[in-house]
C-alpha atoms as a PDB file:
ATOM      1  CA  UNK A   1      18.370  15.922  -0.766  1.00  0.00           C
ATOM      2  CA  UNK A   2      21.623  15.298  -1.960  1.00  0.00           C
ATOM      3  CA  UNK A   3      24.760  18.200  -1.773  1.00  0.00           C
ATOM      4  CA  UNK A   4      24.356  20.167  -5.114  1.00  0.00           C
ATOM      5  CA  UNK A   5      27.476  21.892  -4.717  1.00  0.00           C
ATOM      6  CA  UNK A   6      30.770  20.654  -6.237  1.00  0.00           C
ATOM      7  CA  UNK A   7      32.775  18.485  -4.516  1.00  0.00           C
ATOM      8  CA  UNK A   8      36.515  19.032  -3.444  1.00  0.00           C
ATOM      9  CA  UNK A   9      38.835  16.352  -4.177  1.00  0.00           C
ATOM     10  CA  UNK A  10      39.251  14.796  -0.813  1.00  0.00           C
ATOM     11  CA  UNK A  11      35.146  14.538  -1.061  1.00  0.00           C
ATOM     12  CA  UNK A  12      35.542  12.696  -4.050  1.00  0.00           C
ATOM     13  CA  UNK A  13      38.355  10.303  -2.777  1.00  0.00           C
ATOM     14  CA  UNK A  14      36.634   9.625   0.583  1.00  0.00           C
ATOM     15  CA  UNK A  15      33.187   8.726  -1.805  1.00  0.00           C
ATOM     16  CA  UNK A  16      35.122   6.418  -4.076  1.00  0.00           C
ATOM     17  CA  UNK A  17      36.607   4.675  -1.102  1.00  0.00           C
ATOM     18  CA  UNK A  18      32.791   3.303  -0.492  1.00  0.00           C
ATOM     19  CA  UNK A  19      31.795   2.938  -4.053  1.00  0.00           C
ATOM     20  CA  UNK A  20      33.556  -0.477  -5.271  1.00  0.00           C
ATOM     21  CA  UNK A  21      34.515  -0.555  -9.163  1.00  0.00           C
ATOM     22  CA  UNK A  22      33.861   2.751  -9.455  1.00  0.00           C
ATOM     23  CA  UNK A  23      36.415   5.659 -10.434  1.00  0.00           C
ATOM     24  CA  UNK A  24      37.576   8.940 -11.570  1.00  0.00           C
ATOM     25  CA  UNK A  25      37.632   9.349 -15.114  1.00  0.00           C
ATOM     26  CA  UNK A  26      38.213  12.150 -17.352  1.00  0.00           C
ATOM     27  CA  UNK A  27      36.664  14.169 -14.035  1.00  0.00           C
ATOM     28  CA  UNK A  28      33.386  12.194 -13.951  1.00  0.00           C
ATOM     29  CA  UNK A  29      32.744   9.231 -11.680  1.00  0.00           C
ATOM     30  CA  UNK A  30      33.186   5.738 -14.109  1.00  0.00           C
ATOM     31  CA  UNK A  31      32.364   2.653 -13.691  1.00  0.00           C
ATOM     32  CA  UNK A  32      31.406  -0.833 -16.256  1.00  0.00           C
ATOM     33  CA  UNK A  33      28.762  -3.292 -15.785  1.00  0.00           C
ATOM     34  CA  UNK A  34      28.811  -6.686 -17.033  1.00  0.00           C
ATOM     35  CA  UNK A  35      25.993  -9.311 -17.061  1.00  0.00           C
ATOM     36  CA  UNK A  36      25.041 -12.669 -18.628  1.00  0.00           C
ATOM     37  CA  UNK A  37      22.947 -11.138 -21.210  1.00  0.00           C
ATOM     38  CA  UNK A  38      20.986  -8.344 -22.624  1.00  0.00           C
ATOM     39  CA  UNK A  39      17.844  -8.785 -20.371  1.00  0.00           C
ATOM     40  CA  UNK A  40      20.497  -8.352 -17.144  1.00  0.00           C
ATOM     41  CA  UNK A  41      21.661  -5.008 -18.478  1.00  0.00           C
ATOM     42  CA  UNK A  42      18.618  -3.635 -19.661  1.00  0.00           C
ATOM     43  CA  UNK A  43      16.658  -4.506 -16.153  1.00  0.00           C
ATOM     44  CA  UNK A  44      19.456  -3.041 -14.562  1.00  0.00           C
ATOM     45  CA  UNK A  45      19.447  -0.003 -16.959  1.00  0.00           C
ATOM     46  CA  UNK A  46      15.392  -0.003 -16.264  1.00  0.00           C
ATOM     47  CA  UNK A  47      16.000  -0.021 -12.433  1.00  0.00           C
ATOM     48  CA  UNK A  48      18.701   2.812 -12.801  1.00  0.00           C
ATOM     49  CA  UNK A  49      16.193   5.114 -14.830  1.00  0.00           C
ATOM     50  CA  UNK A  50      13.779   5.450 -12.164  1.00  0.00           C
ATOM     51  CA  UNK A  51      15.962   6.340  -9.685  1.00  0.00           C
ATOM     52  CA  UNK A  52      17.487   9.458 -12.464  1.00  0.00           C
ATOM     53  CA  UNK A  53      13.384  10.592 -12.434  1.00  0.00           C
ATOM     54  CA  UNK A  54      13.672  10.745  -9.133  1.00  0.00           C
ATOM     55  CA  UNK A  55      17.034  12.650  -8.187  1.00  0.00           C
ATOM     56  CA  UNK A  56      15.809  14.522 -11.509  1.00  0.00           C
ATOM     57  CA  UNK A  57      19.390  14.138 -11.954  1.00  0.00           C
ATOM     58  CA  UNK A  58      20.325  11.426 -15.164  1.00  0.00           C
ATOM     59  CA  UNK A  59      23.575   9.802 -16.139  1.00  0.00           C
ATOM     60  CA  UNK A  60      25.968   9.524 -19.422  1.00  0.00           C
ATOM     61  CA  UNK A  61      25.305   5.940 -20.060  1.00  0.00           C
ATOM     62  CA  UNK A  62      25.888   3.526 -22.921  1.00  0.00           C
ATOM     63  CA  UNK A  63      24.315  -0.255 -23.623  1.00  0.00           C
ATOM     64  CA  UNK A  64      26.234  -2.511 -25.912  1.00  0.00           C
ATOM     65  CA  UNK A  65      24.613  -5.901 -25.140  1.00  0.00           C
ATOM     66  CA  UNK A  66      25.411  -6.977 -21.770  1.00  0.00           C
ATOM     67  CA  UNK A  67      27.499  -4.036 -20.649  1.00  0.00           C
ATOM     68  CA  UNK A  68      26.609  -1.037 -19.468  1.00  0.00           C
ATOM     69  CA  UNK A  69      29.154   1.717 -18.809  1.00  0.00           C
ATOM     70  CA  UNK A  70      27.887   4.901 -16.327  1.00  0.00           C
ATOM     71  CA  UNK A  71      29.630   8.788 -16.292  1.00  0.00           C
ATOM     72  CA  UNK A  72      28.480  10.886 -13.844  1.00  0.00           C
ATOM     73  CA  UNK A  73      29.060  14.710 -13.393  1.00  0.00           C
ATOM     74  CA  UNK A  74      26.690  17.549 -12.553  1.00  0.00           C
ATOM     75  CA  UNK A  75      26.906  19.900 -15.799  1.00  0.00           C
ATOM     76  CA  UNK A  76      25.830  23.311 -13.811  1.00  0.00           C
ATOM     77  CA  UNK A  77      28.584  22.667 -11.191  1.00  0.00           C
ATOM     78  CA  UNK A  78      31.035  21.917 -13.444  1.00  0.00           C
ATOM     79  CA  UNK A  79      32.026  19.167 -11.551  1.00  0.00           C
ATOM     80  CA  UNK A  80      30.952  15.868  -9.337  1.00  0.00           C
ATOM     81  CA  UNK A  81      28.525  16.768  -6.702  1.00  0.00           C
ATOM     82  CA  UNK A  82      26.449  14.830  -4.216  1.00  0.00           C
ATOM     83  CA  UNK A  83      23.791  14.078  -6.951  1.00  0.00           C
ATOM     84  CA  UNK A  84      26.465  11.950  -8.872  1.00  0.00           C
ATOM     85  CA  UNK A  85      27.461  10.168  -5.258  1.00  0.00           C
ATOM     86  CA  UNK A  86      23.796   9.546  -4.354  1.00  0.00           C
ATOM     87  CA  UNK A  87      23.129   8.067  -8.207  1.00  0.00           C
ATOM     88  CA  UNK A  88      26.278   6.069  -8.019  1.00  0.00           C
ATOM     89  CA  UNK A  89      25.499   4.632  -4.753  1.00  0.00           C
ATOM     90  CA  UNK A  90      22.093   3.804  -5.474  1.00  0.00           C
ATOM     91  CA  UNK A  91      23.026   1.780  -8.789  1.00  0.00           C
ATOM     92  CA  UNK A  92      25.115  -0.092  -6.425  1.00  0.00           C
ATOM     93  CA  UNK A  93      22.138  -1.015  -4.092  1.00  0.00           C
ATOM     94  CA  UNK A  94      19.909  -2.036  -7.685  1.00  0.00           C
ATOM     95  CA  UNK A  95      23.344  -4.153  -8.206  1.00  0.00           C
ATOM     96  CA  UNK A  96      23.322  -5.872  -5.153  1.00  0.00           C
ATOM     97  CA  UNK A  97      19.386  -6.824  -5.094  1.00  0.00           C
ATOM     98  CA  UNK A  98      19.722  -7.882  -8.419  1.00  0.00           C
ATOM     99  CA  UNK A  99      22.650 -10.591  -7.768  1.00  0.00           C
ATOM    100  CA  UNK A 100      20.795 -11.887  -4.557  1.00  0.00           C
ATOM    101  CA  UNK A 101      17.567 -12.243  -6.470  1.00  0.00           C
ATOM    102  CA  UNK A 102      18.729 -13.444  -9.931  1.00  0.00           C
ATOM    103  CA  UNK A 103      22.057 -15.172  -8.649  1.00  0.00           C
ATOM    104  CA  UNK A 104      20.476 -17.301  -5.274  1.00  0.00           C
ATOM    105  CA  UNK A 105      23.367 -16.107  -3.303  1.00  0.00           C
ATOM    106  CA  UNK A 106      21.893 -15.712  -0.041  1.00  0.00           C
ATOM    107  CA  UNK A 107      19.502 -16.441   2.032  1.00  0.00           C
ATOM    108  CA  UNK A 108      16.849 -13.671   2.421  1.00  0.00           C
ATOM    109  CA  UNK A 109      18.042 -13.426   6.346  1.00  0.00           C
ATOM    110  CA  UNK A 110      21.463 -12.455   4.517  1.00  0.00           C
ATOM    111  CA  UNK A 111      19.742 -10.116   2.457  1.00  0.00           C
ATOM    112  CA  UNK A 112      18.433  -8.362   5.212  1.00  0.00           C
ATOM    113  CA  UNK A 113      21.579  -7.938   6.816  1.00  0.00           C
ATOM    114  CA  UNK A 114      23.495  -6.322   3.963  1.00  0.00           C
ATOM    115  CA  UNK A 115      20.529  -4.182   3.375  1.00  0.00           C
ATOM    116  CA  UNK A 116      21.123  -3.099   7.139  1.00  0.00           C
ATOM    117  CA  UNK A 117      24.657  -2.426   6.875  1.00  0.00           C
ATOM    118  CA  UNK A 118      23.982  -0.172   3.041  1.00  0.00           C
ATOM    119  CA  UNK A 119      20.507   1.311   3.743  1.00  0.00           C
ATOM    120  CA  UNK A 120      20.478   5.055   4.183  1.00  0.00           C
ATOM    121  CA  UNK A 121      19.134   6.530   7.446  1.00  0.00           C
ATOM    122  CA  UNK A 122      20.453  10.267   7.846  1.00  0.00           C
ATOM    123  CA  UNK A 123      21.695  12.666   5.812  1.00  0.00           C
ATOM    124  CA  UNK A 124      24.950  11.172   4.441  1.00  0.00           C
ATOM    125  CA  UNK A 125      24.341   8.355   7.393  1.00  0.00           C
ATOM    126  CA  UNK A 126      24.121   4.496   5.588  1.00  0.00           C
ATOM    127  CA  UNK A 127      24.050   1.223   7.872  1.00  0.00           C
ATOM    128  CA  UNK A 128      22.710   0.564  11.549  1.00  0.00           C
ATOM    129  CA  UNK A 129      25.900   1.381  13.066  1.00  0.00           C
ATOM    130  CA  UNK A 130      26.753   4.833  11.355  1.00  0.00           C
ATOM    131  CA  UNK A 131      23.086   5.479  12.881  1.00  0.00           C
ATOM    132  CA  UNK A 132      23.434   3.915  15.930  1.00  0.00           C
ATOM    133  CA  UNK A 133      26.159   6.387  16.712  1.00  0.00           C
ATOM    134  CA  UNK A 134      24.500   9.469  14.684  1.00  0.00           C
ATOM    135  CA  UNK A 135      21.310   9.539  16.937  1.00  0.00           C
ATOM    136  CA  UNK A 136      22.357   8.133  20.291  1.00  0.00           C
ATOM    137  CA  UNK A 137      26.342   8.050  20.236  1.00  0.00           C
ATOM    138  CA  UNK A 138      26.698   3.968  20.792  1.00  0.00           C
ATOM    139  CA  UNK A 139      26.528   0.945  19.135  1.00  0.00           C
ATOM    140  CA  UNK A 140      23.469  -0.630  17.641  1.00  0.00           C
ATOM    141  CA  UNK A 141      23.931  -3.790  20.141  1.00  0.00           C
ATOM    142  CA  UNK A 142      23.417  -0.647  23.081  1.00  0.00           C
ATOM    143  CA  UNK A 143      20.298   0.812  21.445  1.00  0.00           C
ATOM    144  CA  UNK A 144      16.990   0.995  23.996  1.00  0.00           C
ATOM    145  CA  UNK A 145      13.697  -0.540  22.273  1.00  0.00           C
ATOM    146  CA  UNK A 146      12.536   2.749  21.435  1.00  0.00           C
ATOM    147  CA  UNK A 147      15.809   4.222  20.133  1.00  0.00           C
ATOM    148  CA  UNK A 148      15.358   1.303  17.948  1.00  0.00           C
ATOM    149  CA  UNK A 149      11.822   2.228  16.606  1.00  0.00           C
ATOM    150  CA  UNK A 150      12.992   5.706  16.146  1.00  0.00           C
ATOM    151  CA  UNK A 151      15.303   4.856  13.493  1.00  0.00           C
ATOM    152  CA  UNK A 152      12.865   2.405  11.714  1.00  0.00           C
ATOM    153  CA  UNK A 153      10.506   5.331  11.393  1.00  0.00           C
ATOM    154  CA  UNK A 154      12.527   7.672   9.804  1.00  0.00           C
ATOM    155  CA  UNK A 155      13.754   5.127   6.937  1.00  0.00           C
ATOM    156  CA  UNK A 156      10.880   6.699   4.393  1.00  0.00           C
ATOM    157  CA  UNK A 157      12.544   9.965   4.463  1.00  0.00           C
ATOM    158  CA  UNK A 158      15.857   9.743   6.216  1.00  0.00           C
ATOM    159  CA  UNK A 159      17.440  13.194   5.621  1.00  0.00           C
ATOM    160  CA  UNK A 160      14.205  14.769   7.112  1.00  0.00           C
ATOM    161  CA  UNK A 161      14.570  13.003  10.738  1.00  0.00           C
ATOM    162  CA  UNK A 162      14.504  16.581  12.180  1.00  0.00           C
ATOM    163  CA  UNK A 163      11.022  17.445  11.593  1.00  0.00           C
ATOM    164  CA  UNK A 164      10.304  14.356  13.887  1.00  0.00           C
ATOM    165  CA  UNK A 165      10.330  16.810  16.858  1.00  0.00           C
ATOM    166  CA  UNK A 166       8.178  19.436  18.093  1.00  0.00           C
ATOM    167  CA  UNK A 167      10.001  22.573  19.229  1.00  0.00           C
ATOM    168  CA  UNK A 168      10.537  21.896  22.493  1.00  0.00           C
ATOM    169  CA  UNK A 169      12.837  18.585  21.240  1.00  0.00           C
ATOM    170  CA  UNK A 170      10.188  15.797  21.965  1.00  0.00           C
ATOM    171  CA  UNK A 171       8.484  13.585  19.256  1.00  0.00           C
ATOM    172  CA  UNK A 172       5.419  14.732  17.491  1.00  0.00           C
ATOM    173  CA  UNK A 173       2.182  13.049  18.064  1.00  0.00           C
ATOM    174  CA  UNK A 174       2.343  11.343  14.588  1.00  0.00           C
ATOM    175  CA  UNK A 175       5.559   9.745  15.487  1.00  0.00           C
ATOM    176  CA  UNK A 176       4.292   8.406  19.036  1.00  0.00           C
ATOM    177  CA  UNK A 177       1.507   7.190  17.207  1.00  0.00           C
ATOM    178  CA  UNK A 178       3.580   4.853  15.157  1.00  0.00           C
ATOM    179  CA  UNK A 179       5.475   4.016  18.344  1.00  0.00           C
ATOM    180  CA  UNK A 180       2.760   2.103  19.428  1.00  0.00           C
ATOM    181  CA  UNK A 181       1.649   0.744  15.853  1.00  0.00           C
ATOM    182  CA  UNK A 182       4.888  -0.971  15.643  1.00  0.00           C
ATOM    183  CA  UNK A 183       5.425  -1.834  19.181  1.00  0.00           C
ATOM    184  CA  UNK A 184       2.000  -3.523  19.248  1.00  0.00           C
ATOM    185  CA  UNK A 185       3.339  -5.571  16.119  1.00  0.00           C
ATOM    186  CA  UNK A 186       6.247  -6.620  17.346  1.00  0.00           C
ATOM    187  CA  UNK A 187       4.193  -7.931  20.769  1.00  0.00           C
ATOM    188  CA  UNK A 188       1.326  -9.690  18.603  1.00  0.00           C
ATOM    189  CA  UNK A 189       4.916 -11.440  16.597  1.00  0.00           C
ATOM    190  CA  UNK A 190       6.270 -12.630  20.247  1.00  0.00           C
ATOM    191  CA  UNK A 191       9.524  -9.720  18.997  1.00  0.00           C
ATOM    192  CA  UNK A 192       8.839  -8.112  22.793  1.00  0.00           C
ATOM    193  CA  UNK A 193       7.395  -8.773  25.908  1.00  0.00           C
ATOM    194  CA  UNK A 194       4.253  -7.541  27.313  1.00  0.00           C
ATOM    195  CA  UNK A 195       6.681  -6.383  30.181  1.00  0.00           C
ATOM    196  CA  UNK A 196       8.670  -4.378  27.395  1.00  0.00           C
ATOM    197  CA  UNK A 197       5.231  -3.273  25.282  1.00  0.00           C
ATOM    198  CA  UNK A 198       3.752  -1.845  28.989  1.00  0.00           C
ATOM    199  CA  UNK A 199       7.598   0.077  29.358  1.00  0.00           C
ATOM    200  CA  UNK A 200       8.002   1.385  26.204  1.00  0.00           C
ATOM    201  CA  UNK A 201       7.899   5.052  26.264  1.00  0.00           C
ATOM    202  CA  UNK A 202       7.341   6.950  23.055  1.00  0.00           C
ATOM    203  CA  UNK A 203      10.122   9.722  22.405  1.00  0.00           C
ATOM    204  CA  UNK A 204      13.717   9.368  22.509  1.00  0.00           C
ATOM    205  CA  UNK A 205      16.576  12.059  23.320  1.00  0.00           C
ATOM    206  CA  UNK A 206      19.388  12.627  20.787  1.00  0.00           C
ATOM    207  CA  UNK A 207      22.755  12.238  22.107  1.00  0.00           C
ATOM    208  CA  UNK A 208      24.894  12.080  18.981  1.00  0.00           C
ATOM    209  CA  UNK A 209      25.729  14.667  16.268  1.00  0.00           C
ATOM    210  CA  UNK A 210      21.995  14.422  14.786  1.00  0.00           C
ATOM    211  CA  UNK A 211      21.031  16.355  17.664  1.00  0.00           C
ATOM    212  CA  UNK A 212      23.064  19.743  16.528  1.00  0.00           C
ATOM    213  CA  UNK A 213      20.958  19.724  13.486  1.00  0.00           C
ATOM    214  CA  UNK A 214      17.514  19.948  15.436  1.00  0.00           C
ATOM    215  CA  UNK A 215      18.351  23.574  16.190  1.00  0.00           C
ATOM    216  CA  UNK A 216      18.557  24.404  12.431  1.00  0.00           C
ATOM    217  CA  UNK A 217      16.089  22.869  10.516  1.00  0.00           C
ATOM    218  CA  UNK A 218      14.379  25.178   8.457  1.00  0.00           C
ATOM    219  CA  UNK A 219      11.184  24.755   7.086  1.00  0.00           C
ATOM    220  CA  UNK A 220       9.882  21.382   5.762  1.00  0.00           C
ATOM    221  CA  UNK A 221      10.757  21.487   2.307  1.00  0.00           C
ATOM    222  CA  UNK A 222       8.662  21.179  -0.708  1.00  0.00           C
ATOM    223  CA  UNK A 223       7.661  18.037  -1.977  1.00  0.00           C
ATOM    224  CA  UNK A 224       6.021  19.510  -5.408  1.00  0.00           C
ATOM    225  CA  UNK A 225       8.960  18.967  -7.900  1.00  0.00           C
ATOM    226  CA  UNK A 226      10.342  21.687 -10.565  1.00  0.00           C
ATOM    227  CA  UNK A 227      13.839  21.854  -9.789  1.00  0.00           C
ATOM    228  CA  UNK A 228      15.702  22.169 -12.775  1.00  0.00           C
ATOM    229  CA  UNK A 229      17.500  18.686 -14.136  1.00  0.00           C
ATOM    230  CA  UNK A 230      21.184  19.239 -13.542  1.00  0.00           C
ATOM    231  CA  UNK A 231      22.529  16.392 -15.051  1.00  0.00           C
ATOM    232  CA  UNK A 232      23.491  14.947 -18.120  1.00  0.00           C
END
């Protein structure tokens, strides 16, 4: 989940650097929407609320016919957190998908691309190549067939890549089960070689800064919801 606590200045900066448009405003994060028409905002606005249900974490926003104008701040904290960076960087993602779809400005092999280069993959980790050097220290263009697979598997729960691994630092049976699901896939799709599908070994050894975090993940957390709704 995202940092709860407040963030320092620096924190903030270093966030807004990534987050185009957007800025610091009366000590929230700011930022103004505009679209052809009424049906553009309120989609957008649509897409944006059910990502709020599920940060449990909703924004300051306003609609006044094809603008929409965002404030975020955490209320408890007194301050911007990593809610209010997760929220803003999500609305950017809606943003983007909603330009390519509605706007025919790319081909879908584009869209897959960009969604590469934005999609998160580790805690505070977005883009093949902040993950290619996360997990295994190197660029994507250096990642092993099965380093690859490992990061496609954790992309349905990226910040929880750590309870991938057994104790003793190797894959769990679920994970070398998918292994093969998707390896056999990609071999049926002419993707790899039979050569490559016999090879493939199923577990992978951390050699960037993800591995320091195997050796303090705590329990699996709770999936049940009832955290209290710090935002607006």
């Amino acid at each position: 989940m995202p940092d709860r606590r407040r963030l320092s200045e620096s924190e903030i900066s270093t966030a807004l650097d990534e987050l185009k448009g957007w800025s610091l405003r009366g000590g929230k994060l700011h930022k103004e929407y505009t679209f052809k028409d009424f049906v553009g905002a309120f989609g957008f606005m649509a897409s944006g609320a059910l990502i709020a249900e599920g940060l449990n974490h909703h924004p300051e926003w306003s609609n006044v016919y094809n603008r929409v104008v965002i404030d975020l701040s955490t209320h408890s904290e007194g301050g911007i957190t990593g809610y209010d960076i997760e929220f803003a960087r999500k609305m950017e993602e809606i943003l983007l998908v909603w330009l390519i779809e509605n706007q025919q400005l790319c081909s879908k092999e584009r869209m897959f691309e960009v969604y590469l280069n934005i999609i998160e993959l580790g805690p505070h980790v977005y883009g093949a190549k902040e993950a290619a050097h996360f997990y295994f220290g190197k660029e994507p263009s250096k990642l092993t067939l099965a380093e690859s697979i490992f990061i496609a598997s954790i992309i349905p729960k990226p910040r929880w890549f750590m309870y991938s691994f057994d104790e003793t630092g190797h894959l769990k049976q679920s994970e070398k089960d998918f292994f093969r699901l998707l390896s056999g896939k990609m071999l049926n799709k002419g993707q790899i070689t039979q050569d490559e599908f016999d090879k493939l070994v199923p577990d992978v050894t951390l050699t960037g800064p993800a591995k320091l975090l195997l050796k303090h993940a705590e329990p699996l957390p709770s999936t049940s919801s009832g955290s209290e709704d710090d935002g607006i």
